[in-house]
Protein backbone atom coordinates (compact mmCIF):
# COMPACT_ATOMS: atom_id res chain seq x y z
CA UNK A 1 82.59 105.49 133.90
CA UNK A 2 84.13 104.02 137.31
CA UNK A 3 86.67 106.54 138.94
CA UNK A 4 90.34 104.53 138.60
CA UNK A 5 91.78 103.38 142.08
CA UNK A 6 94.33 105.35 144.16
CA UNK A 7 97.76 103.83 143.50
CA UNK A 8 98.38 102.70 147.18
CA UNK A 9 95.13 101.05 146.89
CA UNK A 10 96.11 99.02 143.84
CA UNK A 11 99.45 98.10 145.60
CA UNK A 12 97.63 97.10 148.92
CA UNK A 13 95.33 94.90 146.79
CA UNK A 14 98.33 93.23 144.94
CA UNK A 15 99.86 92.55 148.05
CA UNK A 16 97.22 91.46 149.73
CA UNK A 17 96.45 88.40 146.77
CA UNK A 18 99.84 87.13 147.81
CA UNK A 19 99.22 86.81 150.93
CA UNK A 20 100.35 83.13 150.49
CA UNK A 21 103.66 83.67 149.56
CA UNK A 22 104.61 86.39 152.09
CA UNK A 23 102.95 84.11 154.46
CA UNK A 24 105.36 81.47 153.87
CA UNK A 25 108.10 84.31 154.11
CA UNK A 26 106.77 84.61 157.26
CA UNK A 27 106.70 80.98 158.34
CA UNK A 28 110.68 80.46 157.02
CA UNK A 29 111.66 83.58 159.74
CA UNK A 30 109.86 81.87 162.06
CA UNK A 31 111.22 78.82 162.09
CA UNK A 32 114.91 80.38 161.78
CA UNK A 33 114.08 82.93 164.99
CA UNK A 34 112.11 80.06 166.94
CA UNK A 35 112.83 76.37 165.50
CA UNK A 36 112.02 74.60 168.97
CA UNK A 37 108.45 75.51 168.37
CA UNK A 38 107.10 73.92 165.29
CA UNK A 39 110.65 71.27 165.27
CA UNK A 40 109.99 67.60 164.75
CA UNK A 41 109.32 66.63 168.69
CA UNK A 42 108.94 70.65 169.56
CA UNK A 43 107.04 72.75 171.78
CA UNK A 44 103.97 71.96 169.46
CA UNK A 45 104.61 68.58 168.87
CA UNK A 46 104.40 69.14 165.30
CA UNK A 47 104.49 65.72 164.33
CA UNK A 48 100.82 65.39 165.77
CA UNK A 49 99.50 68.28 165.34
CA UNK A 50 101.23 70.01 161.94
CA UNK A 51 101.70 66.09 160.33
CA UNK A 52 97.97 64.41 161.22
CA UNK A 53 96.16 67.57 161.78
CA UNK A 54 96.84 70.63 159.41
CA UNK A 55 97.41 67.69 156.28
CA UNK A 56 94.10 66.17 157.93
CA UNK A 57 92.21 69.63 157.69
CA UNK A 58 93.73 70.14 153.81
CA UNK A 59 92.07 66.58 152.86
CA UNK A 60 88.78 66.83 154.74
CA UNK A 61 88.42 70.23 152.73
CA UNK A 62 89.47 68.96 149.82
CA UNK A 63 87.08 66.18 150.60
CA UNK A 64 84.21 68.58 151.23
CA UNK A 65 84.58 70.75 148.02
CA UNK A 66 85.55 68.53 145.03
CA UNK A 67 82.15 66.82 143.77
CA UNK A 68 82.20 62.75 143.81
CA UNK A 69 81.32 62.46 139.76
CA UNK A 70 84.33 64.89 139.35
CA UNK A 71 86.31 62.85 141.99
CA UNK A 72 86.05 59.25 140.26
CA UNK A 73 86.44 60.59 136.68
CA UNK A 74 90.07 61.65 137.33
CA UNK A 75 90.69 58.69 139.44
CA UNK A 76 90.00 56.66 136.31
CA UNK A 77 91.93 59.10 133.91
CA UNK A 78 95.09 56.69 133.26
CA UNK A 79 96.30 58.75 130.44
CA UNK A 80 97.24 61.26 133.42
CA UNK A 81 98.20 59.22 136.13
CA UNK A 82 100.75 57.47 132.95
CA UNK A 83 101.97 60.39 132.69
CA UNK A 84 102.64 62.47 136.10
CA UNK A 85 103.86 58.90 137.55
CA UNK A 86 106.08 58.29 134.79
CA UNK A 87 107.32 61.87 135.12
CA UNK A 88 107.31 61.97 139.33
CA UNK A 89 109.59 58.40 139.15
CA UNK A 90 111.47 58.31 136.33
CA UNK A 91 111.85 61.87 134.34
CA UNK A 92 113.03 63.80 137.21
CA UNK A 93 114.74 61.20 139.09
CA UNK A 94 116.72 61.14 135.54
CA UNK A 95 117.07 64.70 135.46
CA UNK A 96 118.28 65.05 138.66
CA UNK A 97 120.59 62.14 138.70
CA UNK A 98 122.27 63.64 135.49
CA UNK A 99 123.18 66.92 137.08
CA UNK A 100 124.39 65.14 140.27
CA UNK A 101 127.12 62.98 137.86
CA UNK A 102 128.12 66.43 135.97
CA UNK A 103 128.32 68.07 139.13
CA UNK A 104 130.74 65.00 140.38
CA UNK A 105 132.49 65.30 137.22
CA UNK A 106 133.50 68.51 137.55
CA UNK A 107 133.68 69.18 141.40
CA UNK A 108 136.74 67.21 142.45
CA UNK A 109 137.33 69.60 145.52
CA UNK A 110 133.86 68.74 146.64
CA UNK A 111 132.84 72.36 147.03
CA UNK A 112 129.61 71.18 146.74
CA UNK A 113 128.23 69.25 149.77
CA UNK A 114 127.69 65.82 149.06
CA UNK A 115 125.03 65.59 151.58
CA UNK A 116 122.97 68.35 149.16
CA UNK A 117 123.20 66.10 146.29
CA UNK A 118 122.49 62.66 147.83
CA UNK A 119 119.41 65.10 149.32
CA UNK A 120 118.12 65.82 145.68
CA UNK A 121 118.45 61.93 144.67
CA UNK A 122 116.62 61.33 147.75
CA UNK A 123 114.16 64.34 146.73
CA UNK A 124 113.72 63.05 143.14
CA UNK A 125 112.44 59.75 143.96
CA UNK A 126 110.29 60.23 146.63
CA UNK A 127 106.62 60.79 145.66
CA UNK A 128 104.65 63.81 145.19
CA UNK A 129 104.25 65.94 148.27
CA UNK A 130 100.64 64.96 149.91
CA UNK A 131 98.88 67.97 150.81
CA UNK A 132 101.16 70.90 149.52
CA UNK A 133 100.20 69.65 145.92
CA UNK A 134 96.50 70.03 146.35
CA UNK A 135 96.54 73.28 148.50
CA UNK A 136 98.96 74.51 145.15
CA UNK A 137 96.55 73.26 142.84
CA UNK A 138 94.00 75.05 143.96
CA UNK A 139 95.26 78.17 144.85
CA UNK A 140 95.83 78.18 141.12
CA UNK A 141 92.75 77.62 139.98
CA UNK A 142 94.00 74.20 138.44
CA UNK A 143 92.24 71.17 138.72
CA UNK A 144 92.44 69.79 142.18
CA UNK A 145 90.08 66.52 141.44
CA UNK A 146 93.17 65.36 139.67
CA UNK A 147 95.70 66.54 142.01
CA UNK A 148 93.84 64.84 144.34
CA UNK A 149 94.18 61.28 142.55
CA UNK A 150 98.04 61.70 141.79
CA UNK A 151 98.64 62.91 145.65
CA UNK A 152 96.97 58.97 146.60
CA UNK A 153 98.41 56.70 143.73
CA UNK A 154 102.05 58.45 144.07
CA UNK A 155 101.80 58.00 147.44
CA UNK A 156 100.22 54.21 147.86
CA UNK A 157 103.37 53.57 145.29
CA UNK A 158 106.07 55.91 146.91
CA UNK A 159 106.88 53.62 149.90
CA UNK A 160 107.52 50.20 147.54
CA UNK A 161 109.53 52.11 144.92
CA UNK A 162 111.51 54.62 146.67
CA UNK A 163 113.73 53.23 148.89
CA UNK A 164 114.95 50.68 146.36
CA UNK A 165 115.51 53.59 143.77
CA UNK A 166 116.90 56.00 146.18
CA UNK A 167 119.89 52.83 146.70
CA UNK A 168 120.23 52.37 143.25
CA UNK A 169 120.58 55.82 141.80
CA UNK A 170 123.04 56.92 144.41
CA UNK A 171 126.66 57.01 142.70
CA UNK A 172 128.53 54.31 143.65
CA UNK A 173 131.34 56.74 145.59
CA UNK A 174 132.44 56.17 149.27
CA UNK A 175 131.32 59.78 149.64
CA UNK A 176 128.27 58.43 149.19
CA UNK A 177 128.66 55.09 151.23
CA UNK A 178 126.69 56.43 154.72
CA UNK A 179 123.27 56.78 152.78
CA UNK A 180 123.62 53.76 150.79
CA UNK A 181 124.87 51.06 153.35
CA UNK A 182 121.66 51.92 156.01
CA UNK A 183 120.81 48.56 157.96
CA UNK A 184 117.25 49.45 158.94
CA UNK A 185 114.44 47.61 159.86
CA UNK A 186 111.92 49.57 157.27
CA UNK A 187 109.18 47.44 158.85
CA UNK A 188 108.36 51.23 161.04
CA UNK A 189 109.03 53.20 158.02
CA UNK A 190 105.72 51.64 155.62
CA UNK A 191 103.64 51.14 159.20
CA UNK A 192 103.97 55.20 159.67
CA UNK A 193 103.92 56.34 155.91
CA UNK A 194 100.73 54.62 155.65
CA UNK A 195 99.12 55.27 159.12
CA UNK A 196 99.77 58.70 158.15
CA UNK A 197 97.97 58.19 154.59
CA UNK A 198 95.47 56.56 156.69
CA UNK A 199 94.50 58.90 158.95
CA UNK A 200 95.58 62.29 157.97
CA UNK A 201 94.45 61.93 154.16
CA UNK A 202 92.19 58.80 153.69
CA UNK A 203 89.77 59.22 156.57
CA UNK A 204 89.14 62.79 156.43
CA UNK A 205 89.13 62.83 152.88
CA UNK A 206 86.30 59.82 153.07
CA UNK A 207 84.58 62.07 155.75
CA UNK A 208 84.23 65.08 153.69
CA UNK A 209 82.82 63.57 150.95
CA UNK A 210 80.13 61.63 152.57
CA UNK A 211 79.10 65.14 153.80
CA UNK A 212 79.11 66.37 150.72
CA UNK A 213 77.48 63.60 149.73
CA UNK A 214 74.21 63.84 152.17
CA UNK A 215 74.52 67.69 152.19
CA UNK A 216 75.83 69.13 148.76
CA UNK A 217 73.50 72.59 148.67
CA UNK A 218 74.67 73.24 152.08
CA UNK A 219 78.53 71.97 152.48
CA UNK A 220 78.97 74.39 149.08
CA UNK A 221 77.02 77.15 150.91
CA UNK A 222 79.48 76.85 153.72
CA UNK A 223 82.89 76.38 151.66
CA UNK A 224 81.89 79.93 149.92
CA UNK A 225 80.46 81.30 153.15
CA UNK A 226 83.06 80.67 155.68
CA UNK A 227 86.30 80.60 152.81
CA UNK A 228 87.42 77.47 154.08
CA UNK A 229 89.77 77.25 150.81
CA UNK A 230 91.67 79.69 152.46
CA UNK A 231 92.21 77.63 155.84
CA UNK A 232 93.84 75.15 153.51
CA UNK A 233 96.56 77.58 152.44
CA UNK A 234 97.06 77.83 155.83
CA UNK A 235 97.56 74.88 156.80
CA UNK A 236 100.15 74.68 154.11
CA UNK A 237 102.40 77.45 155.84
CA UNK A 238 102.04 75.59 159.19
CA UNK A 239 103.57 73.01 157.00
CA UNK A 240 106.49 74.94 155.77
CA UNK A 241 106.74 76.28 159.19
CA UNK A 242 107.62 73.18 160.84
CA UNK A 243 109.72 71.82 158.08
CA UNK A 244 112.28 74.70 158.34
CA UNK A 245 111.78 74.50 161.99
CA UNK A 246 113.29 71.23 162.09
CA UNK A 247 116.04 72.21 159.43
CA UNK A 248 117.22 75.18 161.53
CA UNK A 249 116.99 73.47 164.76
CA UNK A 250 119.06 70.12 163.30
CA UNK A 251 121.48 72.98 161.75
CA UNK A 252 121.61 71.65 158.58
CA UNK A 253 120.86 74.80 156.40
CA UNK A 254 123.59 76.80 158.83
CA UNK A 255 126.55 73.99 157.31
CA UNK A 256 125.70 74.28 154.16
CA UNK A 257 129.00 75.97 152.24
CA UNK A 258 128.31 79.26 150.40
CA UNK A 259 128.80 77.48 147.34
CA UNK A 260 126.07 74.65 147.88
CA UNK A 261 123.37 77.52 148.99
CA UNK A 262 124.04 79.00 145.33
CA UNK A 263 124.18 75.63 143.75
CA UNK A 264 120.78 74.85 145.51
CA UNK A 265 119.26 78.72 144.69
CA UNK A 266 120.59 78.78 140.91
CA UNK A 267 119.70 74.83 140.26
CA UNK A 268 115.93 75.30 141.68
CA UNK A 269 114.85 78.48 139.72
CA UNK A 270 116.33 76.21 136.61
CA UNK A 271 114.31 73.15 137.39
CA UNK A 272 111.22 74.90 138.47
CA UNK A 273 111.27 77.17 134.79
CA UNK A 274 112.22 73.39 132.89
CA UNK A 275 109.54 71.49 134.69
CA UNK A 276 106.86 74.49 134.29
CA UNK A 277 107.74 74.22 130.24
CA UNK A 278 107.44 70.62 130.14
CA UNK A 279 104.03 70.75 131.75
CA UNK A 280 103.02 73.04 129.23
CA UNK A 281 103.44 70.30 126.46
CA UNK A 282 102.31 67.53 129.18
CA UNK A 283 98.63 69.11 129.23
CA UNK A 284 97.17 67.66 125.54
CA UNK A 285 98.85 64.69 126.46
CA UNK A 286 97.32 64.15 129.98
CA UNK A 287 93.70 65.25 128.29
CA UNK A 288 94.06 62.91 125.24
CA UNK A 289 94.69 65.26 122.89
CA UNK A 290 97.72 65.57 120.38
């Protein structure tokens, strides 16, 4: 019979397996002590190096460890891609836009910032995050073959339906008038979204699994080895890191009211517990079962 574990050992070891989310703890004080770091155009030049390089090192991992049979089976699984496309642009974009109207409804002394809930439209239509998604997956233990597929078809669709619905779905308010009425050339806009898909997720992706590919005993030997999983989930909080960098440097979370930073707490707990039900019932459907 094995002797039970000192208590402090037991808590060490719990905190210790969540090391991801203190890490991005971590990476949110950074970024509010030091934002010129990791900012958009910072010390780091985070924009290179965060943007093309840590989402790069996510995919070419991602790319080394998921097996090619594996790979093209979900990429062919239309019963899922149906239905976590159908839910990325129109169920929550839905959702969302609902509460934003009940919210105007009922807020006529705009206590709420209007910026936070054109933000959430904006939010709710753009397409599934690229390499947070996969690193999430995985961490998990879900499947992140099938990640994998929604991160590239959301994304090949994201920059021909968003910016159309993002217009659309904002209410038609003169609050909301300075994101609506945006004379851009969006020529730059699909030229970087897809250099980016490119080269930070395409390319390394396509590298890792022609190494896998010529070398399967030996790329799995070194992914278990070396725990290069976990250099994914790093990647992610350099992620994190530079996106609050950039929010704290620009100011924006500082402006917020203290009754839009309790809106925003109060209204993501409820959406993340909704969304983690529906996916629940989602599952049989994605797998072809009733």
């Amino acid at each position: 019979m094995s002797t039970p574990q000192p208590a402090w050992k037991r808590i060490a070891l719990f905190i210790l397996h969540q090391w991801l989310i203190i890490g991005i703890g971590v990476a949110c004080l950074l970024g509010y002590f030091f934002p010129n770091v990791a900012k958009h155009g910072g010390i780091i030049r985070s924009e290179y190096s965060i943007l093309y390089g840590a989402v790069a090192i996510v995919f070419l991992i991602s790319g080394l460890s998921i097996p090619q049979d594996k790979l093209v089976r979900q990429l062919f699984n239309w019963r899922l891609h149906l239905l976590v496309q159908v839910t990325s642009f129109l169920f929550i974009p839905a959702l969302v836009l609902a509460v934003v109207h009940a919210i105007l409804a009922s807020d006529k002394t705009e206590r709420i910032d209007r910026a936070v809930l054109a933000g959430y439209i904006f939010t709710a239509c753009i397409p599934t995050t690229i390499a947070s998604n996969v690193v999430m997956t995985r961490s998990a233990g879900g499947d992140d073959a099938a990640a994998l597929a929604e991160v590239l078809i959301a994304n090949i669709l994201g920059p021909f339906v968003t910016a159309g619905w993002t217009v659309t779905l904002l209410p038609a308010s003169k609050e909301f008038d300075v994101w609506r009425d945006q004379d851009e050339d969006l020529t730059a806009m699909y030229r970087d979204v897809f250099k980016q898909l490119g080269l930070a997720v395409l390319l390394p992706l396509a590298v890792g699994q022609f190494v896998r590919f010529l070398w399967p005993k030996k790329t799995g030997h070194i992914l278990q080895k070396y725990k290069l999983a976990k250099l994914g989930s790093f990647c992610l909080l350099l992620m994190i890191w530079s996106t609050f960098s950039s929010c704290f440097a620009t100011g924006a979370l500082q402006g917020l009211s203290t009754e839009s930073i309790v809106f925003v707490v109060l209204f993501n707990i409820a959406l993340y517990l909704f969304l983690t039900a529906a996916s629940a019932f989602e599952q049989p459907l994605a797998a072809g079962r009733s």
